[in-house]
C-alpha atoms as a PDB file:
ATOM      1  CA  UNK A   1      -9.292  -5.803 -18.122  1.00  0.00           C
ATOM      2  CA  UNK A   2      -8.644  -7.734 -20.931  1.00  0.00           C
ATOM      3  CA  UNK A   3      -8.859 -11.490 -20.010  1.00  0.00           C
ATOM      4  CA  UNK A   4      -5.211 -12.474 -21.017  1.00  0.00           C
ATOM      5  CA  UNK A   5      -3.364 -10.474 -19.015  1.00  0.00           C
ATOM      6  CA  UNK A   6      -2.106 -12.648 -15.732  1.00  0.00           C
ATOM      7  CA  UNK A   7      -1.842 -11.227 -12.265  1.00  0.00           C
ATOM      8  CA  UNK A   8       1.460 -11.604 -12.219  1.00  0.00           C
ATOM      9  CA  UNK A   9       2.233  -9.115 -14.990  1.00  0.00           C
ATOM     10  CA  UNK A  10      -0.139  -6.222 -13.610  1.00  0.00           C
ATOM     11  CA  UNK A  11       2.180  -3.764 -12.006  1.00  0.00           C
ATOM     12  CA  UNK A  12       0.811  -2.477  -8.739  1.00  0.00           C
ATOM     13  CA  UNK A  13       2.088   1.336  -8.206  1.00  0.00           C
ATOM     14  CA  UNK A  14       2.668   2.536  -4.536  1.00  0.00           C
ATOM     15  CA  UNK A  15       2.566   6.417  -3.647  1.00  0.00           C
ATOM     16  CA  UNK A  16       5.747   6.278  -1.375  1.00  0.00           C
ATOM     17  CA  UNK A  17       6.455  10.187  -1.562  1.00  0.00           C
ATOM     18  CA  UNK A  18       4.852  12.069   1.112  1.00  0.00           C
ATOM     19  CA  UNK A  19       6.396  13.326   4.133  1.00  0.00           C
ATOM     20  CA  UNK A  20       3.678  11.944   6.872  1.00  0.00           C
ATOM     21  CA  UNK A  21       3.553  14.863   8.672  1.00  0.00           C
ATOM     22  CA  UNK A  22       0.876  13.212  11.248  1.00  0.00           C
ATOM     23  CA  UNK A  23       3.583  10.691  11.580  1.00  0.00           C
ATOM     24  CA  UNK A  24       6.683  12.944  12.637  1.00  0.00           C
ATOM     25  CA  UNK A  25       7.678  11.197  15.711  1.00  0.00           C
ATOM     26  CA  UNK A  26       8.631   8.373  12.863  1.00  0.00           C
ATOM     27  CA  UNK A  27       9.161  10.051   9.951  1.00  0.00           C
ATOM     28  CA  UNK A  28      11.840  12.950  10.985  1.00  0.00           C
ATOM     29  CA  UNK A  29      14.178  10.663   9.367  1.00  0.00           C
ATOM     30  CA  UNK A  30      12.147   8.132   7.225  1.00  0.00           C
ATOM     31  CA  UNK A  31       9.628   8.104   5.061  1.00  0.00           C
ATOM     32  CA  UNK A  32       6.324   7.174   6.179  1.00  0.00           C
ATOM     33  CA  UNK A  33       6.520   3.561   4.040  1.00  0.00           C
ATOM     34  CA  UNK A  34       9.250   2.849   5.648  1.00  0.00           C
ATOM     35  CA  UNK A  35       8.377   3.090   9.420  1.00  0.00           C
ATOM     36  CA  UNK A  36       8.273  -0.376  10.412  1.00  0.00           C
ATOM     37  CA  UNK A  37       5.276  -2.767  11.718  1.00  0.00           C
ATOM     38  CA  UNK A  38       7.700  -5.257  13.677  1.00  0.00           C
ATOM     39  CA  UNK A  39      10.830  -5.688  12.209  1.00  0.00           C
ATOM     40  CA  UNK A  40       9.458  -4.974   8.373  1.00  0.00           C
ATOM     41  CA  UNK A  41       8.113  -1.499   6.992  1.00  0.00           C
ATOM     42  CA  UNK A  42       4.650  -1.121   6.430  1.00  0.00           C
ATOM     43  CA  UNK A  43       5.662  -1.202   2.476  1.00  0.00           C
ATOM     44  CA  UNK A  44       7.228  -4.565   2.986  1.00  0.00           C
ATOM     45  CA  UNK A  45       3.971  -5.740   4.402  1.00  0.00           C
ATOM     46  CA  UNK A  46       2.106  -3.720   1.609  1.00  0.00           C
ATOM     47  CA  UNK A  47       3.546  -5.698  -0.981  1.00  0.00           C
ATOM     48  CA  UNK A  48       3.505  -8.940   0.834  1.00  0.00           C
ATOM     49  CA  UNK A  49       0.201  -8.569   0.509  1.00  0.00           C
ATOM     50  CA  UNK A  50       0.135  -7.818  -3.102  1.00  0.00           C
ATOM     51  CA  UNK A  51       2.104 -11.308  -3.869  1.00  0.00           C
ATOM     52  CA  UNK A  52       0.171 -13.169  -1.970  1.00  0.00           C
ATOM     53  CA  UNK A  53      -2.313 -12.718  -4.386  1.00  0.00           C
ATOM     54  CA  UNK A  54      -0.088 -13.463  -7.595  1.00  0.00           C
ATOM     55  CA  UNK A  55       1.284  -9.592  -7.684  1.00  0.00           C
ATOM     56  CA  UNK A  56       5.120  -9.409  -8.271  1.00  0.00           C
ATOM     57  CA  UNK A  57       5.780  -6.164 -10.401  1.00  0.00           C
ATOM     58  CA  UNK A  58       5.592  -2.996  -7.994  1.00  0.00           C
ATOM     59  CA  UNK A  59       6.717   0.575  -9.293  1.00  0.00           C
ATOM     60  CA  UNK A  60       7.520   2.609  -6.049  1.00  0.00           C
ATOM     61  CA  UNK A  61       6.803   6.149  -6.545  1.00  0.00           C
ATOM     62  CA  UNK A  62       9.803   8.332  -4.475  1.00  0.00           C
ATOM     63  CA  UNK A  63       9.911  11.533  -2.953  1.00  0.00           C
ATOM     64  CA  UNK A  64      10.404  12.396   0.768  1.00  0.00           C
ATOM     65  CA  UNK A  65      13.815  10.865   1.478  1.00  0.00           C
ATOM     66  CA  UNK A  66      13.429   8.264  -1.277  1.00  0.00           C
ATOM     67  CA  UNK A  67      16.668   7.322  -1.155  1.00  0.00           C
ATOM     68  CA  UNK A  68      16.101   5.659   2.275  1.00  0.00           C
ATOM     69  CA  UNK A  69      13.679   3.121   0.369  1.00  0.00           C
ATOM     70  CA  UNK A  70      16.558   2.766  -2.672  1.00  0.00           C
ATOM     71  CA  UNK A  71      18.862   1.430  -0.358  1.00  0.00           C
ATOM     72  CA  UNK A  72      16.482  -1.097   1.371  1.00  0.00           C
ATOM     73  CA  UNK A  73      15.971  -2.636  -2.208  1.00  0.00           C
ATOM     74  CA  UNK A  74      19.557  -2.288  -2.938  1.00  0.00           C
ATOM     75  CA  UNK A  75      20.289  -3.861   0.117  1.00  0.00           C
ATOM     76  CA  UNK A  76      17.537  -6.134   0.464  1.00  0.00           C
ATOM     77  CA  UNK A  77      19.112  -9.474   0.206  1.00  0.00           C
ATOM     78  CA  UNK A  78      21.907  -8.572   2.460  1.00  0.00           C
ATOM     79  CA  UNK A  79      19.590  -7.510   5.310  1.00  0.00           C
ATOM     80  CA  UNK A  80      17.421 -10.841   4.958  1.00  0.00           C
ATOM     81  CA  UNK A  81      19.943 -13.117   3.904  1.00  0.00           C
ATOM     82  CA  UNK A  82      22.986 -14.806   5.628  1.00  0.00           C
ATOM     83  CA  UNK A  83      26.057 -14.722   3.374  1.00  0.00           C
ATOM     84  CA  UNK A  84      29.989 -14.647   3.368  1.00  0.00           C
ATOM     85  CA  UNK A  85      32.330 -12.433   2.123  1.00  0.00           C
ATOM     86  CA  UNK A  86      35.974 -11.963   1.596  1.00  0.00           C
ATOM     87  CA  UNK A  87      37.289  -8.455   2.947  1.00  0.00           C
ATOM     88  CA  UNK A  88      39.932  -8.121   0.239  1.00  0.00           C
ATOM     89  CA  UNK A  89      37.326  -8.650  -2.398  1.00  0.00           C
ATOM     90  CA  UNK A  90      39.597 -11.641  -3.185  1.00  0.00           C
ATOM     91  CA  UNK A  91      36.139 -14.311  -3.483  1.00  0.00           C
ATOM     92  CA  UNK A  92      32.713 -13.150  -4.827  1.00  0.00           C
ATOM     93  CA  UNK A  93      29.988 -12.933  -1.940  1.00  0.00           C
ATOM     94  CA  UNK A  94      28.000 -15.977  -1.311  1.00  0.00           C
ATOM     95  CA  UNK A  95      24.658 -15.863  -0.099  1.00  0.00           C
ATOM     96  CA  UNK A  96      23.759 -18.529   1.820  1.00  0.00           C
ATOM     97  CA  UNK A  97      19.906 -19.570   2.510  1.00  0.00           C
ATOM     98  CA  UNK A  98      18.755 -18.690   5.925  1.00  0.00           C
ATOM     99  CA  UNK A  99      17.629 -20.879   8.637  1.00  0.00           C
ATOM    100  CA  UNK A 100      13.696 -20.545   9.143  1.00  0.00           C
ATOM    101  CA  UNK A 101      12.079 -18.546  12.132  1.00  0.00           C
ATOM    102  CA  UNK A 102       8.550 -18.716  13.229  1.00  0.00           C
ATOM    103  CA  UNK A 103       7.456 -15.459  11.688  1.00  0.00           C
ATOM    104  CA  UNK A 104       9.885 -14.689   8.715  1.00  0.00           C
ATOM    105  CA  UNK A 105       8.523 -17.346   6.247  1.00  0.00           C
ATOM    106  CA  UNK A 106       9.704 -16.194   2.820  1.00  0.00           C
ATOM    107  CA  UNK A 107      11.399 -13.271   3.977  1.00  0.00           C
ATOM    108  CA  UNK A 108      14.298 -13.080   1.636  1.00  0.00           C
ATOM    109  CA  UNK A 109      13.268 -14.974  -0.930  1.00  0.00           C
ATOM    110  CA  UNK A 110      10.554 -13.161  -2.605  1.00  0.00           C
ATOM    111  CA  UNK A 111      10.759 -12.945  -6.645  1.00  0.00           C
ATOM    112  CA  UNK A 112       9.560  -9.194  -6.583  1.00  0.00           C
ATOM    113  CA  UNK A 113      10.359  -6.830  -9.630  1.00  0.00           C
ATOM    114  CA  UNK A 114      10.597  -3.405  -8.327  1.00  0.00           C
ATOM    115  CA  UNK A 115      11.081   0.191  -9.821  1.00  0.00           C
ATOM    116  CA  UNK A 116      11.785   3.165  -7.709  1.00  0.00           C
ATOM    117  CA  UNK A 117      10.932   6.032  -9.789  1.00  0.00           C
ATOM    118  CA  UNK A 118      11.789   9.507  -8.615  1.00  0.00           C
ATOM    119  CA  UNK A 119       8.566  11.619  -8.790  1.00  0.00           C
ATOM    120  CA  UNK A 120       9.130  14.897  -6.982  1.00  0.00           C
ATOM    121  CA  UNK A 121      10.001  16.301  -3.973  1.00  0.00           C
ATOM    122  CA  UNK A 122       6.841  17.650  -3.268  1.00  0.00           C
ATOM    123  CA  UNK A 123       4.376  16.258  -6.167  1.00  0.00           C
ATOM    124  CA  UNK A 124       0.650  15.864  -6.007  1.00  0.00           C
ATOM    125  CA  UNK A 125      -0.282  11.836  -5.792  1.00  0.00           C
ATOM    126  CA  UNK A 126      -1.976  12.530  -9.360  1.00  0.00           C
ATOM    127  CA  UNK A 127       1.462  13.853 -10.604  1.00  0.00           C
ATOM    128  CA  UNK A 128       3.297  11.089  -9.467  1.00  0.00           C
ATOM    129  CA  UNK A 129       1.513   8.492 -11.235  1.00  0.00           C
ATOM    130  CA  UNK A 130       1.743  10.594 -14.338  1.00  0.00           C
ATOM    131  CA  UNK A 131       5.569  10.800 -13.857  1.00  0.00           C
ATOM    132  CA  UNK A 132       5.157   6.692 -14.386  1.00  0.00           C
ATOM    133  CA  UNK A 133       3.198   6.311 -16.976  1.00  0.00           C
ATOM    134  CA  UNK A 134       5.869   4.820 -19.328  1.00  0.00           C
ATOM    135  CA  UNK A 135       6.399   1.667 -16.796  1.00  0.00           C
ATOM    136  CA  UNK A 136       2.664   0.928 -17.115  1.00  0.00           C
ATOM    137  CA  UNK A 137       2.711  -1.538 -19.345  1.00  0.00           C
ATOM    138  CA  UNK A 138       0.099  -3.519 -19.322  1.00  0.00           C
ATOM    139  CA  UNK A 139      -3.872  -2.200 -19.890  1.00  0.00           C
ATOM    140  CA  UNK A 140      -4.818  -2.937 -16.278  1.00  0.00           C
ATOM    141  CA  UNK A 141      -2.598  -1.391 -12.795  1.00  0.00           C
ATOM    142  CA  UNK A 142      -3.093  -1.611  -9.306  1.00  0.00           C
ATOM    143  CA  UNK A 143      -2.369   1.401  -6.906  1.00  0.00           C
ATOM    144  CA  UNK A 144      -2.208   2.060  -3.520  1.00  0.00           C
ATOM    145  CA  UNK A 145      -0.896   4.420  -1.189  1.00  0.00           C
ATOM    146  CA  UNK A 146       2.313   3.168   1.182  1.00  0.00           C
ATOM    147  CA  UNK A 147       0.707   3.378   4.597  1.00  0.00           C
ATOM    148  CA  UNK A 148      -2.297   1.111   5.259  1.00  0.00           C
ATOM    149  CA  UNK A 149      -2.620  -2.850   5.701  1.00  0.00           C
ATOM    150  CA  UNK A 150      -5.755  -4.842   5.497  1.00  0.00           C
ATOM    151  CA  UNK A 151      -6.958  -8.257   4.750  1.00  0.00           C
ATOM    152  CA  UNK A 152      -7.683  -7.361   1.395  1.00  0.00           C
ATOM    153  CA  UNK A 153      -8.706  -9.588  -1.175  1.00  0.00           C
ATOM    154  CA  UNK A 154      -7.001  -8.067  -3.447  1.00  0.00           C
ATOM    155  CA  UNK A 155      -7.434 -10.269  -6.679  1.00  0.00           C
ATOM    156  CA  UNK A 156     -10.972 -10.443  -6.076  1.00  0.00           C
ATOM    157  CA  UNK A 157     -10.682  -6.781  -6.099  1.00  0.00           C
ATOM    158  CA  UNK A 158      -9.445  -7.096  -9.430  1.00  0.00           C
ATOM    159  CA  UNK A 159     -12.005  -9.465 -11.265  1.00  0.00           C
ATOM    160  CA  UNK A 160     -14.755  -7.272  -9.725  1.00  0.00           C
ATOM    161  CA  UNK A 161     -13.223  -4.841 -11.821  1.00  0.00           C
ATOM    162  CA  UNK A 162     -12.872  -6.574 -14.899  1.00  0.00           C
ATOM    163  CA  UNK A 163     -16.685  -7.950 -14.435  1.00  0.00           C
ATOM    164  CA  UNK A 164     -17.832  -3.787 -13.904  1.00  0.00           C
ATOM    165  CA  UNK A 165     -16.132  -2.782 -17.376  1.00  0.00           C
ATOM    166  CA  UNK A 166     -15.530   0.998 -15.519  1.00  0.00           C
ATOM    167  CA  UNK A 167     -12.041   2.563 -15.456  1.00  0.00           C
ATOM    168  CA  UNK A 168     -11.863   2.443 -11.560  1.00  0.00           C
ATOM    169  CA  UNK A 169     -12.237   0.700  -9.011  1.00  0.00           C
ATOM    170  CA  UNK A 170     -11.713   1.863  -5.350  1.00  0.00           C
ATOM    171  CA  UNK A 171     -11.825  -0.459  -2.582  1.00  0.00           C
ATOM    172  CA  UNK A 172     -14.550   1.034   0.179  1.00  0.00           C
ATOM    173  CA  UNK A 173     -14.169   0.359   3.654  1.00  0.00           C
ATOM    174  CA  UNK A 174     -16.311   1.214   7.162  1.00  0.00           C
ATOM    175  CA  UNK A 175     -13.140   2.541   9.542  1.00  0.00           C
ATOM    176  CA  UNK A 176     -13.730   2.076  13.476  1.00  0.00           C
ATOM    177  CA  UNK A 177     -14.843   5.042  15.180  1.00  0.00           C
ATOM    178  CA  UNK A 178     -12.096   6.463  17.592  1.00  0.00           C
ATOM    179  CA  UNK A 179     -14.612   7.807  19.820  1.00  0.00           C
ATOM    180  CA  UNK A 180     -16.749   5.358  21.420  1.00  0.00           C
ATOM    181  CA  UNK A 181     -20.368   6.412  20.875  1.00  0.00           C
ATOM    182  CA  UNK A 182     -23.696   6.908  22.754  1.00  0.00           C
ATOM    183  CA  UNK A 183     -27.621   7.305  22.367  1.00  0.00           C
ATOM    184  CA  UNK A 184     -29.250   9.390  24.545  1.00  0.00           C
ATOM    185  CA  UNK A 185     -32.921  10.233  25.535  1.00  0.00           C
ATOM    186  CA  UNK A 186     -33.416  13.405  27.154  1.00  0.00           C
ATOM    187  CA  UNK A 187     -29.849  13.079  29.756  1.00  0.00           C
ATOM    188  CA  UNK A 188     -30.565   9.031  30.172  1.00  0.00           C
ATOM    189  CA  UNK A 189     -27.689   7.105  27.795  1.00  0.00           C
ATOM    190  CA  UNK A 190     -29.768   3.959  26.116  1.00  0.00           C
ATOM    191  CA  UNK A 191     -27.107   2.633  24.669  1.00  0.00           C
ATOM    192  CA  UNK A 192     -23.108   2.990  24.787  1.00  0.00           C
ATOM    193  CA  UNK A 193     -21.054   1.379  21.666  1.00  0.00           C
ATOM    194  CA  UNK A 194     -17.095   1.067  22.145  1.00  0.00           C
ATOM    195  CA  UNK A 195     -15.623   2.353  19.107  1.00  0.00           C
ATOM    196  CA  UNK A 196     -18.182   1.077  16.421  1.00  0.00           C
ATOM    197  CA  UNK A 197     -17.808   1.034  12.687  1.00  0.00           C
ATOM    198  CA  UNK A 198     -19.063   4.223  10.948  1.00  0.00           C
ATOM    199  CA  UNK A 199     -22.216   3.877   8.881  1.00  0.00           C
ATOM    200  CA  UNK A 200     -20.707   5.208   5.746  1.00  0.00           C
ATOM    201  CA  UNK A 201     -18.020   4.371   2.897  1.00  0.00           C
ATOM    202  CA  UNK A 202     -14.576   5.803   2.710  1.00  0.00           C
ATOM    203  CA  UNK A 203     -11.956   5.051   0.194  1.00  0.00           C
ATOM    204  CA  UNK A 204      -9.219   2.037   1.482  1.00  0.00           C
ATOM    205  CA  UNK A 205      -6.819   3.476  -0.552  1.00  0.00           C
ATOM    206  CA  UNK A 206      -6.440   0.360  -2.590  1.00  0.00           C
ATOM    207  CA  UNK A 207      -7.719   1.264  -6.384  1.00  0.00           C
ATOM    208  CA  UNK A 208      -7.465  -0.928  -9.716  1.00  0.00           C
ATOM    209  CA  UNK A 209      -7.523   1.376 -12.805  1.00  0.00           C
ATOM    210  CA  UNK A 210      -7.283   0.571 -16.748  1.00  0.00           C
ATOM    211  CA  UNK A 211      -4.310   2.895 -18.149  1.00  0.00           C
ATOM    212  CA  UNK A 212      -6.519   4.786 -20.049  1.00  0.00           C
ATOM    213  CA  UNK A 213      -7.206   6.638 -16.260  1.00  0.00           C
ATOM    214  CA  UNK A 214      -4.332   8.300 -17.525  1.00  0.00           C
ATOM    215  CA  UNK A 215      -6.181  10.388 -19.343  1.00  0.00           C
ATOM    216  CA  UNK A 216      -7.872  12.111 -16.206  1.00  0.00           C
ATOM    217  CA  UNK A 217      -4.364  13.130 -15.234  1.00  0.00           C
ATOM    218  CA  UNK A 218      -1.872  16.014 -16.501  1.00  0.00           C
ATOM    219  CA  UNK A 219       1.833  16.823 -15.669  1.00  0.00           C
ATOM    220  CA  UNK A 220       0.671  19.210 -13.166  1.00  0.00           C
ATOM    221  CA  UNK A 221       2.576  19.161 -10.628  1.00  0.00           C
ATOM    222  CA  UNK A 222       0.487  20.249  -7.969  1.00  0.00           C
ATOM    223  CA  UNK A 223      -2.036  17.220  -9.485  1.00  0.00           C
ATOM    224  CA  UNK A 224      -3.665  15.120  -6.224  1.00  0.00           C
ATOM    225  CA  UNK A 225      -5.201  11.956  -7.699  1.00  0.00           C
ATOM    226  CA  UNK A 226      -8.195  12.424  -4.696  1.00  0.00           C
ATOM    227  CA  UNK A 227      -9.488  16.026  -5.738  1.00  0.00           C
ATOM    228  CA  UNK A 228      -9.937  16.394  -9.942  1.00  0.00           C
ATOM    229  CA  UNK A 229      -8.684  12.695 -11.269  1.00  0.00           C
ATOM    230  CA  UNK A 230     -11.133  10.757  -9.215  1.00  0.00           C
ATOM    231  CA  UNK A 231     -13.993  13.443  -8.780  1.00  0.00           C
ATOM    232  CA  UNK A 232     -14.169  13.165 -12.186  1.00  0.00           C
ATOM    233  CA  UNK A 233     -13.980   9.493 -12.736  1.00  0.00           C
ATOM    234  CA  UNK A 234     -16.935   9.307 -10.687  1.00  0.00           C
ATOM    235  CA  UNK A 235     -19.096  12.177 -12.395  1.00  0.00           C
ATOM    236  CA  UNK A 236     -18.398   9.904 -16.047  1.00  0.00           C
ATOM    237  CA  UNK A 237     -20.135   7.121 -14.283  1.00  0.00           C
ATOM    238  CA  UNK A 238     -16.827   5.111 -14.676  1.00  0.00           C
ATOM    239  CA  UNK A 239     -15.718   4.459 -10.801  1.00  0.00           C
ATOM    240  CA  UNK A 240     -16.862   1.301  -9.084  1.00  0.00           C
ATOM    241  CA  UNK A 241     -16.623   0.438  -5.259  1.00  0.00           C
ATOM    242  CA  UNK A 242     -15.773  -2.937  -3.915  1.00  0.00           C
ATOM    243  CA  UNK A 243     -16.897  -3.289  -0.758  1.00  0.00           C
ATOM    244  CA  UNK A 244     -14.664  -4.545   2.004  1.00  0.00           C
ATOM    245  CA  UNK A 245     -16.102  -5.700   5.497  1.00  0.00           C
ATOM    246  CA  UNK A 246     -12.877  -6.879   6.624  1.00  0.00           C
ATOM    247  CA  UNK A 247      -9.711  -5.533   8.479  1.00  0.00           C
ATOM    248  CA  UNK A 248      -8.300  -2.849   7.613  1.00  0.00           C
ATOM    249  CA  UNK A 249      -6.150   0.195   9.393  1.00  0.00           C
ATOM    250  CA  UNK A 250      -3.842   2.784   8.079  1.00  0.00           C
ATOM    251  CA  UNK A 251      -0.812   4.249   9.995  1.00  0.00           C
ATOM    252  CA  UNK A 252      -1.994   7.990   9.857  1.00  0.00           C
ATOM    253  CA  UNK A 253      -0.362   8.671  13.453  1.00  0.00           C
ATOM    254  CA  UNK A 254       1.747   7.364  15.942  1.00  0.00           C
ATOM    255  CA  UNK A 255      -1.444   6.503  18.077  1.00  0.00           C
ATOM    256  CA  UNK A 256      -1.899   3.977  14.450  1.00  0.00           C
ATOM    257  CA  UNK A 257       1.459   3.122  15.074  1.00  0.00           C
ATOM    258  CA  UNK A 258       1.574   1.846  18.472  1.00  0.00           C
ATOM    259  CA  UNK A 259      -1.525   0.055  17.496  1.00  0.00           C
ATOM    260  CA  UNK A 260      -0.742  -1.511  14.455  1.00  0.00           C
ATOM    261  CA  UNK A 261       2.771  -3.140  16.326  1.00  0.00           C
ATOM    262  CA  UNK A 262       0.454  -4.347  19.288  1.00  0.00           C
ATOM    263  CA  UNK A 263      -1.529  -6.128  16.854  1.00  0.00           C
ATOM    264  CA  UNK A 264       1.774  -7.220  14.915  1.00  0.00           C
ATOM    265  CA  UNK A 265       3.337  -8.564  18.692  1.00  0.00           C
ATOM    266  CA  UNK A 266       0.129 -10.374  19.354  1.00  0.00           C
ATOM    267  CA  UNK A 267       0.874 -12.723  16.992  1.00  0.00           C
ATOM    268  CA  UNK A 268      -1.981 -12.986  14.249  1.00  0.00           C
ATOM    269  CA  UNK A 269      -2.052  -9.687  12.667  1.00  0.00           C
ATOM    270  CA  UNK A 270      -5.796 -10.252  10.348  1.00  0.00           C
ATOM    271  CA  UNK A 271      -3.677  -8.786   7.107  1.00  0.00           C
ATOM    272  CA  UNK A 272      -0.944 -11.516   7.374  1.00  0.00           C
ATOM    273  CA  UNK A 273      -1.968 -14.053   4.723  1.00  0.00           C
ATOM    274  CA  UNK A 274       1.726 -15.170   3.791  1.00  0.00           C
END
């Protein structure tokens, strides 16, 4: 990444297409970014994230019911904001500041620049960020996929990058087992672990690429960014992991649901650093 570029001018794409068919109890009607940890969806809280770190340009990458996310945008300050209006149209609305709650700091009031870009219906995740590529402007991007929180240090994230000189970086995370897990000699247990963290690396979903990735990708539209793209990223030697040892927990279920909006009710959910 060239030095001169600021955070705050690296636009972060977010796959917001699929239909989260693990999900359906939630997403019959909704896409799966938009199914809600409290009273925000988990793309809200996505993107929080994001400008908490100096992030503020996000390009939102429709399909599945997209229109459901267009009209939280177009509606956004409306549904965070207090304001007046005149039914007869007679007076211009006024929005009026709203009065500060224990958990809806900033809520409202973010300085966000957002594009929702149609991608396809049913597009592969590589095709939709090729469908993009004219609003990445900048050499550097960020991209993620709209259904996992973490805390994420996510512009640490990004001068790893930069320092590693590759074309990728993914972030690589140990997820808690589901199972809770046991060692045995002969039919004696030795040892009984609730749930621990698997031994291995998976991706976190949370990548930083130089736009020249763009060349790994085609206007296929059958194109998934996890099979070809990033296979062969990694075969050229030019995919880096950043570790992560912290939180982190997608909503791949409703089971992740339920979950993720006990933690949220609890009142210190680890990936809320605003």
């Amino acid at each position: 990444m060239s030095e001169d570029v600021r955070l705050e001018d690296i636009p972060v794409v977010i796959l917001c297409g699929g239909q989260g068919t693990r999900l359906r109890e939630e997403t019959e009607y909704r896409p799966k970014p938009m199914v809600e940890i409290g009273d925000e969806p988990i793309l809200w809280h996505i993107m929080k994230l994001y400008h908490c770190h100096g992030l503020r340009r996000f390009i939102l990458c429709l399909g599945y019911k997209g229109w459901v996310i267009k009209q939280y945008f177009l509606n956004y300050n409306e549904l965070h904001n207090d304001f007046t209006l005149t039914l007869d149209g007679s007076k211009p609305l006024v929005m009026h500041e709203r009065a500060s709650y224990p958990n809806e700091s900033g809520i409202g009031n973010e300085d966000w620049e957002v594009t929702l870009a149609e991608t396809g219906q049913d597009s592969g995740t590589g095709a939709r960020i090729w469908r993009i590529r004219d609003y990445l402007d900048q050499p550097t991007f960020c991209l993620t996929y709209g259904d996992a929180v973490g805390r994420i240090d996510v512009s640490a994230e990004i001068a790893f990058h930069q320092e590693q000189g590759r074309i990728g970086t993914v972030l690589g995370v140990r997820p808690t087992s589901r199972y809770g897990e046991m060692r045995t000699e002969g039919d004696a247990v030795t040892e009984f672990r609730e749930k621990p963290a698997a031994e291995g690396v998976v991706s976190g979903g949370f990548f930083v690429f130089q736009r020249t990735f763009l060349d790994y990708l085609s206007d296929d539209p059958d194109l998934f960014l996890e099979l070809d793209p990033l296979r062969s990223l990694a075969r050229d030697e030019q995919l880096s992991v950043f570790l992560h040892e912290d939180f982190w927990h997608p909503m791949d279920t409703y089971r992740d649901f339920l979950h993720l909006n006990e933690v949220w009710r609890a009142g210190k959910p680890p990936w809320k650093i605003w």
